[in-house]
C-alpha atoms as a PDB file:
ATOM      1  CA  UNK A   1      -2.036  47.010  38.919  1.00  0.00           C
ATOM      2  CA  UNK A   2      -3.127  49.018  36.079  1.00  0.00           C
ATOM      3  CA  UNK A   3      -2.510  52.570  36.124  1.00  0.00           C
ATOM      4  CA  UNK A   4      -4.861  54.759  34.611  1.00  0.00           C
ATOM      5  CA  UNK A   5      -5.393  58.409  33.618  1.00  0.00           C
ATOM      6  CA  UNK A   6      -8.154  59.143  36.132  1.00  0.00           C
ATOM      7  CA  UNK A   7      -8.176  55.992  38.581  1.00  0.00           C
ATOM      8  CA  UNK A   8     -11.732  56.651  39.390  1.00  0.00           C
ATOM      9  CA  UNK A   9     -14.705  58.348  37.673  1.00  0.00           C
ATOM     10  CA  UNK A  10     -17.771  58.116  35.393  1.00  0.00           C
ATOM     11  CA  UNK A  11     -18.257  57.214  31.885  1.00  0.00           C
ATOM     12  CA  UNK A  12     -21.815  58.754  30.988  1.00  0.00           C
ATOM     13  CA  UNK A  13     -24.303  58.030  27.901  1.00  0.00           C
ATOM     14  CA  UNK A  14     -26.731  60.849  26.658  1.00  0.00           C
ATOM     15  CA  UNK A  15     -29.294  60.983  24.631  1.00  0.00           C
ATOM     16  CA  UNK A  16     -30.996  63.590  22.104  1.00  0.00           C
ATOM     17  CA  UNK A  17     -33.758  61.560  21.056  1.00  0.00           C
ATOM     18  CA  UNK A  18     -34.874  64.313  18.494  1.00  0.00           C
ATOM     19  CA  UNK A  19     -31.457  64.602  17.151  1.00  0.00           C
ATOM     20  CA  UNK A  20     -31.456  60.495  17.378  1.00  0.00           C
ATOM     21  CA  UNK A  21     -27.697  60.836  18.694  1.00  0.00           C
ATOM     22  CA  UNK A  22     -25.868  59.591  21.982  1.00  0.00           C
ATOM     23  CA  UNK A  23     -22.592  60.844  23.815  1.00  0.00           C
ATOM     24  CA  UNK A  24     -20.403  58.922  25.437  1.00  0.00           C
ATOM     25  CA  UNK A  25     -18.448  61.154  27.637  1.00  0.00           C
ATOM     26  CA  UNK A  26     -16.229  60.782  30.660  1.00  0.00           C
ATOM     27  CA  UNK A  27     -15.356  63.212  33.929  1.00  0.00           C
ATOM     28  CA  UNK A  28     -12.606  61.999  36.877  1.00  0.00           C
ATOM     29  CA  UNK A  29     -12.454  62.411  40.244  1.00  0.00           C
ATOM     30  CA  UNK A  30     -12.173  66.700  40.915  1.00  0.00           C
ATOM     31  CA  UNK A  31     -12.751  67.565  37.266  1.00  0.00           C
ATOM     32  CA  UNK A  32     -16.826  67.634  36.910  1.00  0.00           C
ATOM     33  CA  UNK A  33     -19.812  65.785  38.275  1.00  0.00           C
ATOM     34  CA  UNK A  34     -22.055  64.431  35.294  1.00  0.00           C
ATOM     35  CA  UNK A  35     -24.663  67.274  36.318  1.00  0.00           C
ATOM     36  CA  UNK A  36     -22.297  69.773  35.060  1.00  0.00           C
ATOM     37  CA  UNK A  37     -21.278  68.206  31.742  1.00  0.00           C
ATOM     38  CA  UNK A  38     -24.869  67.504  30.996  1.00  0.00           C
ATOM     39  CA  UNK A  39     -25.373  71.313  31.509  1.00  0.00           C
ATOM     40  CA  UNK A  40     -22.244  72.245  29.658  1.00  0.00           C
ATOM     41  CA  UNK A  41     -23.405  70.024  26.536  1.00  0.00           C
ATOM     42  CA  UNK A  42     -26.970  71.559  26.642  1.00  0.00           C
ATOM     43  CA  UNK A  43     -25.326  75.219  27.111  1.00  0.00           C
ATOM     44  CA  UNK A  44     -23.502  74.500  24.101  1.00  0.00           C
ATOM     45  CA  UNK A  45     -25.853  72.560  21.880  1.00  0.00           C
ATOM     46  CA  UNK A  46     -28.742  75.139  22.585  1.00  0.00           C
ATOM     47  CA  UNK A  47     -26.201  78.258  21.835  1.00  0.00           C
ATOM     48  CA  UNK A  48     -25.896  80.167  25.551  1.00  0.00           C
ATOM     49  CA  UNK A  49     -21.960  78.868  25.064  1.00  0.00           C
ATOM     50  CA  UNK A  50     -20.813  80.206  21.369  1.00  0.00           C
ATOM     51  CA  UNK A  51     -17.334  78.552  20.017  1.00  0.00           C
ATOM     52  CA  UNK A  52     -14.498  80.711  18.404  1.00  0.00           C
ATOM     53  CA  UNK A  53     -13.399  80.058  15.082  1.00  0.00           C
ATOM     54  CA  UNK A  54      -9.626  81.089  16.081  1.00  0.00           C
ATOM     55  CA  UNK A  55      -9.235  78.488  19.329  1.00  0.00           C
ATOM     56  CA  UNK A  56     -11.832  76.978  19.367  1.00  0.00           C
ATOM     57  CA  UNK A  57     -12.829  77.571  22.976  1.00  0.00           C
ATOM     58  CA  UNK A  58     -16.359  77.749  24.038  1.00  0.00           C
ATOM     59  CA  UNK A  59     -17.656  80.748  25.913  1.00  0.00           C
ATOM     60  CA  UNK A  60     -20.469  82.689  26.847  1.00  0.00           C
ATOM     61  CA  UNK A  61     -22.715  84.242  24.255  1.00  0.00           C
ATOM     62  CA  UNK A  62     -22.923  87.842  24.015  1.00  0.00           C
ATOM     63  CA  UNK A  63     -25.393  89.038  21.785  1.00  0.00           C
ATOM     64  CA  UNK A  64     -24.554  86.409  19.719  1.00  0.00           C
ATOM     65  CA  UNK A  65     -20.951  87.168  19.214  1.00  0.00           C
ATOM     66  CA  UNK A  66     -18.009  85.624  20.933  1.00  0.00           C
ATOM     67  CA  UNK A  67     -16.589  87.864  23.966  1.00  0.00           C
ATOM     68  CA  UNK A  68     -12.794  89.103  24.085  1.00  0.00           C
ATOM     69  CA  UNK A  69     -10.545  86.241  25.895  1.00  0.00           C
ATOM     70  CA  UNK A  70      -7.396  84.843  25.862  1.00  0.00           C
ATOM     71  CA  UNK A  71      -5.631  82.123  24.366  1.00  0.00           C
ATOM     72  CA  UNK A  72      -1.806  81.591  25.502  1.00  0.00           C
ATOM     73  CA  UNK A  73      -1.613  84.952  27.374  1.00  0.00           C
ATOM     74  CA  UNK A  74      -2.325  86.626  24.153  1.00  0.00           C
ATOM     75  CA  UNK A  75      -5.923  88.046  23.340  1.00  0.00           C
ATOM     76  CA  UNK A  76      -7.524  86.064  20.489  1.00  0.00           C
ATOM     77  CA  UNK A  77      -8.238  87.202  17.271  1.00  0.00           C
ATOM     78  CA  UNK A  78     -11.412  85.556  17.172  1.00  0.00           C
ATOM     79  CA  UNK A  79     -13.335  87.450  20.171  1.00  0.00           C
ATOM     80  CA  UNK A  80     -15.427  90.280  19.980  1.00  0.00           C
ATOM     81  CA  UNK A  81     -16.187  88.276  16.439  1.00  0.00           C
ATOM     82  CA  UNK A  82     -19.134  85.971  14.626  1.00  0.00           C
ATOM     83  CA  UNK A  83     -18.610  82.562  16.495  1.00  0.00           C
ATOM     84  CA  UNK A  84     -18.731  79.413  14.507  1.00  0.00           C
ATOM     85  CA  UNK A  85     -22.429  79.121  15.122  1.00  0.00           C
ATOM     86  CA  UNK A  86     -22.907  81.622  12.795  1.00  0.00           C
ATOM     87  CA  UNK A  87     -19.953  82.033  10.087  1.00  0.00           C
ATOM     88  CA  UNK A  88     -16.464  80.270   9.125  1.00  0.00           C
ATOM     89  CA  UNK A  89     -14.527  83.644   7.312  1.00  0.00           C
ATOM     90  CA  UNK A  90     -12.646  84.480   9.824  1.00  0.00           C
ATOM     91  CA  UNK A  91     -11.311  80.812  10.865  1.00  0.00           C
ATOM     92  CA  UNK A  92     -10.825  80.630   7.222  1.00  0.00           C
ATOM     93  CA  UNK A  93      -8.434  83.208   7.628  1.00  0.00           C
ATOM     94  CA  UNK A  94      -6.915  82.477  10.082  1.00  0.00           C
ATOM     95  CA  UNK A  95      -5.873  78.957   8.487  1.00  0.00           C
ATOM     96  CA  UNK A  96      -4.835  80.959   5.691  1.00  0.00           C
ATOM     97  CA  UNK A  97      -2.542  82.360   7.822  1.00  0.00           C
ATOM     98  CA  UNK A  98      -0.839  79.663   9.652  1.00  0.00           C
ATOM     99  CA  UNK A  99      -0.868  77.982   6.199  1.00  0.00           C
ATOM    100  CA  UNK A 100       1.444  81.288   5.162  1.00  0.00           C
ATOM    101  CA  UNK A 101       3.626  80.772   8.491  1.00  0.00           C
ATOM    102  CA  UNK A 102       4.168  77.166   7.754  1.00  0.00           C
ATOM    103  CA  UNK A 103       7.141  77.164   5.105  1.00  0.00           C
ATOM    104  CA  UNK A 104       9.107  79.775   7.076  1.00  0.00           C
ATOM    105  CA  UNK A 105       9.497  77.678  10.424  1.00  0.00           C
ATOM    106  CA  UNK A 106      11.606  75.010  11.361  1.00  0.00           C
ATOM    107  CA  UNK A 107      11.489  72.334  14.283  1.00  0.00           C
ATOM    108  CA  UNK A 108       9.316  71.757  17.008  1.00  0.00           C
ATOM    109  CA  UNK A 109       7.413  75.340  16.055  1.00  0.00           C
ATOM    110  CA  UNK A 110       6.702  73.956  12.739  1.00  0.00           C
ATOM    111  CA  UNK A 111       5.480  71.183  14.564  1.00  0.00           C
ATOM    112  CA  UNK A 112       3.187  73.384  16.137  1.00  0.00           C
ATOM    113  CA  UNK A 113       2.275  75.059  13.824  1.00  0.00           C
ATOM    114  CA  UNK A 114       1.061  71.496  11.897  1.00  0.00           C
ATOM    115  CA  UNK A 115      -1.078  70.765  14.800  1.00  0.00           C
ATOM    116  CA  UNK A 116      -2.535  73.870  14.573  1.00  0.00           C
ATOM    117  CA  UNK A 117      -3.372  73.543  10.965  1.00  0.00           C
ATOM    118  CA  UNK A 118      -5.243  70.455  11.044  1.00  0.00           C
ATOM    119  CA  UNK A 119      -7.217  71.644  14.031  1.00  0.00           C
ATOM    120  CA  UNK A 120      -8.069  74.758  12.047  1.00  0.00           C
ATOM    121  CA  UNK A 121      -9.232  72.389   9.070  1.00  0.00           C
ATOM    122  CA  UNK A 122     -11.216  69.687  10.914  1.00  0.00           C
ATOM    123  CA  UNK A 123     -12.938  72.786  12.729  1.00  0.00           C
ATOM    124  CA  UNK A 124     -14.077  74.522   9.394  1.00  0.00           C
ATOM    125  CA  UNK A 125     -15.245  71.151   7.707  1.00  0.00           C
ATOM    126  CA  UNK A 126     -17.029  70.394  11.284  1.00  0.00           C
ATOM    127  CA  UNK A 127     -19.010  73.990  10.801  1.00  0.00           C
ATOM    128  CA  UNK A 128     -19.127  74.144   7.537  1.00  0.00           C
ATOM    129  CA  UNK A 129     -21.649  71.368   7.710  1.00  0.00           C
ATOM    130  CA  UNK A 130     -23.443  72.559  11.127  1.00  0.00           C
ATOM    131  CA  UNK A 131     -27.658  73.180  10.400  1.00  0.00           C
ATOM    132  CA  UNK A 132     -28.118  74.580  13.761  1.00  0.00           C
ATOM    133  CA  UNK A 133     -29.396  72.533  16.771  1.00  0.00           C
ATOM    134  CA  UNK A 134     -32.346  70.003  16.910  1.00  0.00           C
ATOM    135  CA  UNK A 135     -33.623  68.561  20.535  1.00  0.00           C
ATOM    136  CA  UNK A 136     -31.940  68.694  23.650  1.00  0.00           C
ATOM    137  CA  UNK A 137     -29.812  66.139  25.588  1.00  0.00           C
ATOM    138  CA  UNK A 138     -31.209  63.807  28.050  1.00  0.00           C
ATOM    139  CA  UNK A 139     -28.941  61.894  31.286  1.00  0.00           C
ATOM    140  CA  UNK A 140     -29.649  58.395  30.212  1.00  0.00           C
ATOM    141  CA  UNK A 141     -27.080  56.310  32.248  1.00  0.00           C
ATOM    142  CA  UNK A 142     -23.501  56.556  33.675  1.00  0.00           C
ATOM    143  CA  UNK A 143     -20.751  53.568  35.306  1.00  0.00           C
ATOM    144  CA  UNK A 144     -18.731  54.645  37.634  1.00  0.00           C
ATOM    145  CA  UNK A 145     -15.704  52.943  37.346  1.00  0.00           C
ATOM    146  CA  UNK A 146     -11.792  52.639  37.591  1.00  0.00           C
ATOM    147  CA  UNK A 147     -10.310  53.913  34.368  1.00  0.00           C
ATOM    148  CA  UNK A 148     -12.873  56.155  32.758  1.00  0.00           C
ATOM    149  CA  UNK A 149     -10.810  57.839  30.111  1.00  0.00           C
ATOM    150  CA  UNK A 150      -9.609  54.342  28.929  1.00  0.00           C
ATOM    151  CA  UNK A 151     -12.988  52.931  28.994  1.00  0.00           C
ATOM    152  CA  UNK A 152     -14.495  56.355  27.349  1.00  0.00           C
ATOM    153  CA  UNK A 153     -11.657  55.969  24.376  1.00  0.00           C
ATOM    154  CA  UNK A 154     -12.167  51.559  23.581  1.00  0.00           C
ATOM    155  CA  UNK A 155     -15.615  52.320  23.340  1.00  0.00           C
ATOM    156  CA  UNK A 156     -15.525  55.261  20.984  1.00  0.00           C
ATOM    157  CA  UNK A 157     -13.188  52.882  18.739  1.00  0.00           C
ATOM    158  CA  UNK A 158     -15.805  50.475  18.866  1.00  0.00           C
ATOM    159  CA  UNK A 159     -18.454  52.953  17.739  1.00  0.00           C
ATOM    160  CA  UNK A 160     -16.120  54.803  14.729  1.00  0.00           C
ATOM    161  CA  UNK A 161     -18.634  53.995  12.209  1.00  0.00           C
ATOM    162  CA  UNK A 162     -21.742  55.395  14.006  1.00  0.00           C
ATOM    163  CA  UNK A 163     -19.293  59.287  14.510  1.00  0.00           C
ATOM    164  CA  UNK A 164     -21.400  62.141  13.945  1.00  0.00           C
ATOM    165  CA  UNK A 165     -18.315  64.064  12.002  1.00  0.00           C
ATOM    166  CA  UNK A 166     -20.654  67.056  11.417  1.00  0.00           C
ATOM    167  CA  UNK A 167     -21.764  67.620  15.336  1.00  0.00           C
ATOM    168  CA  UNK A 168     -20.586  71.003  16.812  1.00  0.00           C
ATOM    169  CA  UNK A 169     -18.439  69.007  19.678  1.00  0.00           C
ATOM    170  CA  UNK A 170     -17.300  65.624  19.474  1.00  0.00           C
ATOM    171  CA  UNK A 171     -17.868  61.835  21.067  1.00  0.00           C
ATOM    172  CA  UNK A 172     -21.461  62.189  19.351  1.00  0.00           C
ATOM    173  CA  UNK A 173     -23.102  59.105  17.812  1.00  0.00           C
ATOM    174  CA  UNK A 174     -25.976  58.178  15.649  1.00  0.00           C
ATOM    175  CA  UNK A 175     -26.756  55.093  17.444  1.00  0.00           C
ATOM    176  CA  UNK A 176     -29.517  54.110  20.174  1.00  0.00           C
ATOM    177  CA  UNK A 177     -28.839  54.155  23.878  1.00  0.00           C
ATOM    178  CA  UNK A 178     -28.407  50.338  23.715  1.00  0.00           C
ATOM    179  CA  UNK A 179     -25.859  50.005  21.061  1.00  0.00           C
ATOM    180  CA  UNK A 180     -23.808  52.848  23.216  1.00  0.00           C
ATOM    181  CA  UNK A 181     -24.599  51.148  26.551  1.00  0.00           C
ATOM    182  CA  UNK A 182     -23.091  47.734  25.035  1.00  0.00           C
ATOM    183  CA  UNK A 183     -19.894  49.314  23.718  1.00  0.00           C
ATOM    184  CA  UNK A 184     -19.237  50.795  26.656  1.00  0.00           C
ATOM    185  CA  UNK A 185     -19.921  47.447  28.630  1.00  0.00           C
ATOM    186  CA  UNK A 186     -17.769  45.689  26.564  1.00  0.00           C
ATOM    187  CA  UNK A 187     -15.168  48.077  26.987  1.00  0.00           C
ATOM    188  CA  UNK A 188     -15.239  47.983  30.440  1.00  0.00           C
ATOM    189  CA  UNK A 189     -14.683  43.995  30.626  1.00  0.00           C
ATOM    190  CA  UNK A 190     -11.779  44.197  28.039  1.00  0.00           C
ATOM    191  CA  UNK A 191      -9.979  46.365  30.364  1.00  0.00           C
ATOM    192  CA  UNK A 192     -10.935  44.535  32.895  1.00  0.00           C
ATOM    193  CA  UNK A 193     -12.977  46.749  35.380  1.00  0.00           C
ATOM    194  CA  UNK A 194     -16.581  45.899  34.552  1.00  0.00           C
ATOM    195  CA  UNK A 195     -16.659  43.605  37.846  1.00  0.00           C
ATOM    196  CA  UNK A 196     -15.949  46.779  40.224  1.00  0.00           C
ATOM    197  CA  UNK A 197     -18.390  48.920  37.888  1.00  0.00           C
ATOM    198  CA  UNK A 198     -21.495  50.514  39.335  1.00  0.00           C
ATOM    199  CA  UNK A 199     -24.238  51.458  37.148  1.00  0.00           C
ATOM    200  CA  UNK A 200     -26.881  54.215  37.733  1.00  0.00           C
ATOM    201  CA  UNK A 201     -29.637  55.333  35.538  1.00  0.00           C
ATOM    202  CA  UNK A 202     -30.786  58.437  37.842  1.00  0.00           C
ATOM    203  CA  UNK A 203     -28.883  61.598  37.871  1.00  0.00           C
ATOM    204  CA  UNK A 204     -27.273  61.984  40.653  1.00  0.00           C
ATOM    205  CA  UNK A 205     -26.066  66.008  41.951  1.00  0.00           C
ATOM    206  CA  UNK A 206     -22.510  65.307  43.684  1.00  0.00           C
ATOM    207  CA  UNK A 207     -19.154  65.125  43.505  1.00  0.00           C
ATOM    208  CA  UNK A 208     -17.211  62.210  42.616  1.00  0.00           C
ATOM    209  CA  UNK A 209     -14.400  61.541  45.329  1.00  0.00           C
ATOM    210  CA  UNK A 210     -12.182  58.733  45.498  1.00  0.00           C
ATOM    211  CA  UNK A 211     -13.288  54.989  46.911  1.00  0.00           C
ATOM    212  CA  UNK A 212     -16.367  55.851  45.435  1.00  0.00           C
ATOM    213  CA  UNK A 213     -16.704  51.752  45.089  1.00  0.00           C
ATOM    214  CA  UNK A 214     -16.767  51.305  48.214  1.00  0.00           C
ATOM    215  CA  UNK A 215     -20.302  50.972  49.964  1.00  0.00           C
ATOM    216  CA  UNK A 216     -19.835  53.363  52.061  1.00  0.00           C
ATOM    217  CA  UNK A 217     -19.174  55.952  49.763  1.00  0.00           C
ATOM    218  CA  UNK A 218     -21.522  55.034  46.693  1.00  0.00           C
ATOM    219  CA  UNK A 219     -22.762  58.358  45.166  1.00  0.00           C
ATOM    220  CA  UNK A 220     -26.626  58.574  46.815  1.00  0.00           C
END
């Protein structure tokens, strides 16, 4: 039997028809219901959740700045700041900074460090190109299924040419609901779970729990 990340959850398609972009996203079994990661992409796209240039994370907005938080234990450099949104400086910075640590370290912390760097650089070319947000995203579909991070993953290979590189989070696509919905159908039969699928085009307010696929326990 296959073993997956999350044995059971959803794989979900939304759409911004304004934008004329799709995401194909994924939640398992105690993480999120759909309903909240369609609200978390809308609080984000529509700016009440601001992202810091120094981690990255996304939090609330506060008078348009990013609030004081943590990161590792430590507070973050990049709170109580501009977030992305608005301004790259201080992530510039920042990357300037790890970029200064880098020949001084040895190991698995230059390791770290490495990851670091790139994350810092695909964040600032991701921003750097960000005109502000356009529309506002739509539930459009959702399988629930065994698998979902594996099925979530094939079909983003399938759709690497339609990646919106310049959207402010990722697994966004300029593509039509129909080109997503087929990727991720096709996904699901090459790893071999579309059989046990269950498709639903209403959104549904619960929380996924395991045997889901069974009748008895069907979400609705």
């Amino acid at each position: 039997m296959a073993r997956f990340v999350y044995p059971q959850g959803a794989v979900y398609i939304l759409e911004n028809s304004e934008a004329r972009r799709v995401k194909i996203g994924m939640t398992g079994i105690g993480v999120n219901d759909v309903v909240d990661r369609l609200r978390d992409v809308n609080d984000i796209w529509l700016g009440r959740k601001v992202t810091c240039q120094v981690c990255g994370k996304h939090t609330v907005n506060i008078d348009g700045n990013v609030p004081r938080h943590f990161e590792c234990g430590n507070a973050c450099p990049g709170g109580n700041a501009l977030p992305f949104e608005k301004d790259v400086a201080i992530a510039q910075l920042h990357l300037e900074g790890l970029r200064g640590q880098y020949s001084k370290l040895f190991g698995a912390r230059k390791a770290a460090v490495t990851r670091r760097i790139q994350s810092a650089e695909k964040r600032i070319e991701r921003w750097k190109r960000y005109t502000g947000p356009v529309g506002a995203w739509q539930f459009r579909l959702a399988f629930y299924v065994e698998g979902p991070a594996e099925v979530e993953s094939l079909s983003h290979k399938m759709l690497a040419d339609h990646l919106d590189r310049a959207a402010p989070f990722g697994e966004v696509f300029c593509c039509s609901v129909e080109v997503a919905t087929e990727a991720v159908e096709k996904a699901l039969g090459e790893i071999g779970v579309l059989h046990s699928a269950r498709k639903e085009t209403e959104l549904r307010n619960v929380r996924l729990k395991p045997s889901w696929n069974n009748d008895r326990d069907l979400p609705g």
